[in-house]
C-alpha atoms as a PDB file:
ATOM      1  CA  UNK A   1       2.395  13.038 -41.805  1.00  0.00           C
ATOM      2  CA  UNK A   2      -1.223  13.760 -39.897  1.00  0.00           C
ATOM      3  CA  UNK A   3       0.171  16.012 -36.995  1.00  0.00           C
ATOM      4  CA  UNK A   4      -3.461  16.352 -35.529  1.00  0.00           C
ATOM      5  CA  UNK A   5      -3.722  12.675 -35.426  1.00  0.00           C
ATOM      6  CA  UNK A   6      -0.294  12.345 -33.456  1.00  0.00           C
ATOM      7  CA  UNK A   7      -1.200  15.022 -31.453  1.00  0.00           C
ATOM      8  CA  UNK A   8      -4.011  13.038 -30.291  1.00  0.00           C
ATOM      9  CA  UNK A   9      -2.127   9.916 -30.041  1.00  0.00           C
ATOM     10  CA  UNK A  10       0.267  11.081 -28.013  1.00  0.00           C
ATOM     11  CA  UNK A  11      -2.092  13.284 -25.250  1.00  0.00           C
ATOM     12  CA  UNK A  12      -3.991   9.617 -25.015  1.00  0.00           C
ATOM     13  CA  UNK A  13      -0.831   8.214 -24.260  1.00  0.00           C
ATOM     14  CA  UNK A  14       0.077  11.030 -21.838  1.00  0.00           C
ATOM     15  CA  UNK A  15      -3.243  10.625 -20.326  1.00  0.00           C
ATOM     16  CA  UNK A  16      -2.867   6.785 -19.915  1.00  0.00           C
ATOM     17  CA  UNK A  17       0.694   6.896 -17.718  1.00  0.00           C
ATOM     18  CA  UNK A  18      -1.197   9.620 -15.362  1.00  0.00           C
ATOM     19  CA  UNK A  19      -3.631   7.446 -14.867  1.00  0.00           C
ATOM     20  CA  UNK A  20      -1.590   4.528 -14.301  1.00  0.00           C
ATOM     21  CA  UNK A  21       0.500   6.324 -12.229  1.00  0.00           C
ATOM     22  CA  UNK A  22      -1.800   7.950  -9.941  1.00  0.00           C
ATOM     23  CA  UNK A  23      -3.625   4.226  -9.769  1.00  0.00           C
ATOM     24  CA  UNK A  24      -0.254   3.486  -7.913  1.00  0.00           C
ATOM     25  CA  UNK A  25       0.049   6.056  -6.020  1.00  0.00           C
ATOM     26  CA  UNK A  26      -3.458   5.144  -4.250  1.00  0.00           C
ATOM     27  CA  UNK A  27      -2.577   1.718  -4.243  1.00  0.00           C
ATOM     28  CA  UNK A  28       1.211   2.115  -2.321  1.00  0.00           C
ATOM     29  CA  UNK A  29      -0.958   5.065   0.009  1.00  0.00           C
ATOM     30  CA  UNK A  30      -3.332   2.581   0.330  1.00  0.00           C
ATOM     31  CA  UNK A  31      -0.802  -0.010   1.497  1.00  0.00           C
ATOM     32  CA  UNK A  32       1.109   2.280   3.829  1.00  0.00           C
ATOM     33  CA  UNK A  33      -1.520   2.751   5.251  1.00  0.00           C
ATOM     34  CA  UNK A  34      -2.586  -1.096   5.934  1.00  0.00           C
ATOM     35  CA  UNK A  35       0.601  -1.600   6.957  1.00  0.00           C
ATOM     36  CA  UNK A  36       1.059   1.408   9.751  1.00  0.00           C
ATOM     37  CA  UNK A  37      -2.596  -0.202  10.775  1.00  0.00           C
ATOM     38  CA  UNK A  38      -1.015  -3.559  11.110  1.00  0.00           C
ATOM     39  CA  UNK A  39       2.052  -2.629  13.161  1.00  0.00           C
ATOM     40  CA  UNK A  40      -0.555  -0.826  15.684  1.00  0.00           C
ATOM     41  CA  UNK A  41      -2.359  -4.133  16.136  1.00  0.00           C
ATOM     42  CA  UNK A  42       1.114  -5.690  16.832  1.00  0.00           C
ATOM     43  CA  UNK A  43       2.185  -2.991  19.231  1.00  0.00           C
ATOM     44  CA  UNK A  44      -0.896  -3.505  21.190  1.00  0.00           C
ATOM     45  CA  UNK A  45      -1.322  -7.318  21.419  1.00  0.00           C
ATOM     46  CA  UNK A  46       1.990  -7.605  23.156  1.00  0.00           C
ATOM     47  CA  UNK A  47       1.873  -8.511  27.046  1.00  0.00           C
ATOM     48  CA  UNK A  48       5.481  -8.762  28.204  1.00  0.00           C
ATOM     49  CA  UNK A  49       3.801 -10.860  31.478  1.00  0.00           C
ATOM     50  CA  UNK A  50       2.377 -13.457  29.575  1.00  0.00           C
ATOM     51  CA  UNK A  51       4.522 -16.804  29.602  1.00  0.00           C
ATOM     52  CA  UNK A  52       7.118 -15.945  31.992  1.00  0.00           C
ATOM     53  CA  UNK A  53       5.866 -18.462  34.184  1.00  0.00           C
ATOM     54  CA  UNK A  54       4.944 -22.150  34.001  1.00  0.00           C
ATOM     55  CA  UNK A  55       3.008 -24.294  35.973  1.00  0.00           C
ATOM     56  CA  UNK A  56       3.573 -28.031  36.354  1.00  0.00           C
ATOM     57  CA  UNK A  57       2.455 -30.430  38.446  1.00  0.00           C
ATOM     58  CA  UNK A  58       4.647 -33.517  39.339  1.00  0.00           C
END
């Protein structure tokens, strides 16, 4: 058994999942925040006036 050799195998592997996990954690940040920006842009486009009325002509 080469207990160096695991040793190193297993702080890659340790490495690897922190990596991978702080990838994710930028990714879902990065998402919350496109998302808060989205329902912003859908607070503000709304205009309660617009289509209450119709004009027609007969």
């Amino acid at each position: 058994m080469d207990i160096p050799a695991m040793s190193v195998a297993l702080s890659q592997s340790k490495l690897m999942n922190d990596v991978g996990i702080s990838v994710l954690k930028m990714a879902k940040d990065h998402s919350t925040e496109q998302s808060q920006q989205l329902i912003q842009m859908m607070a503000q486009s709304v205009q309660p006036h617009l289509g209450g009325n119709i004009d027609l002509k007969v």
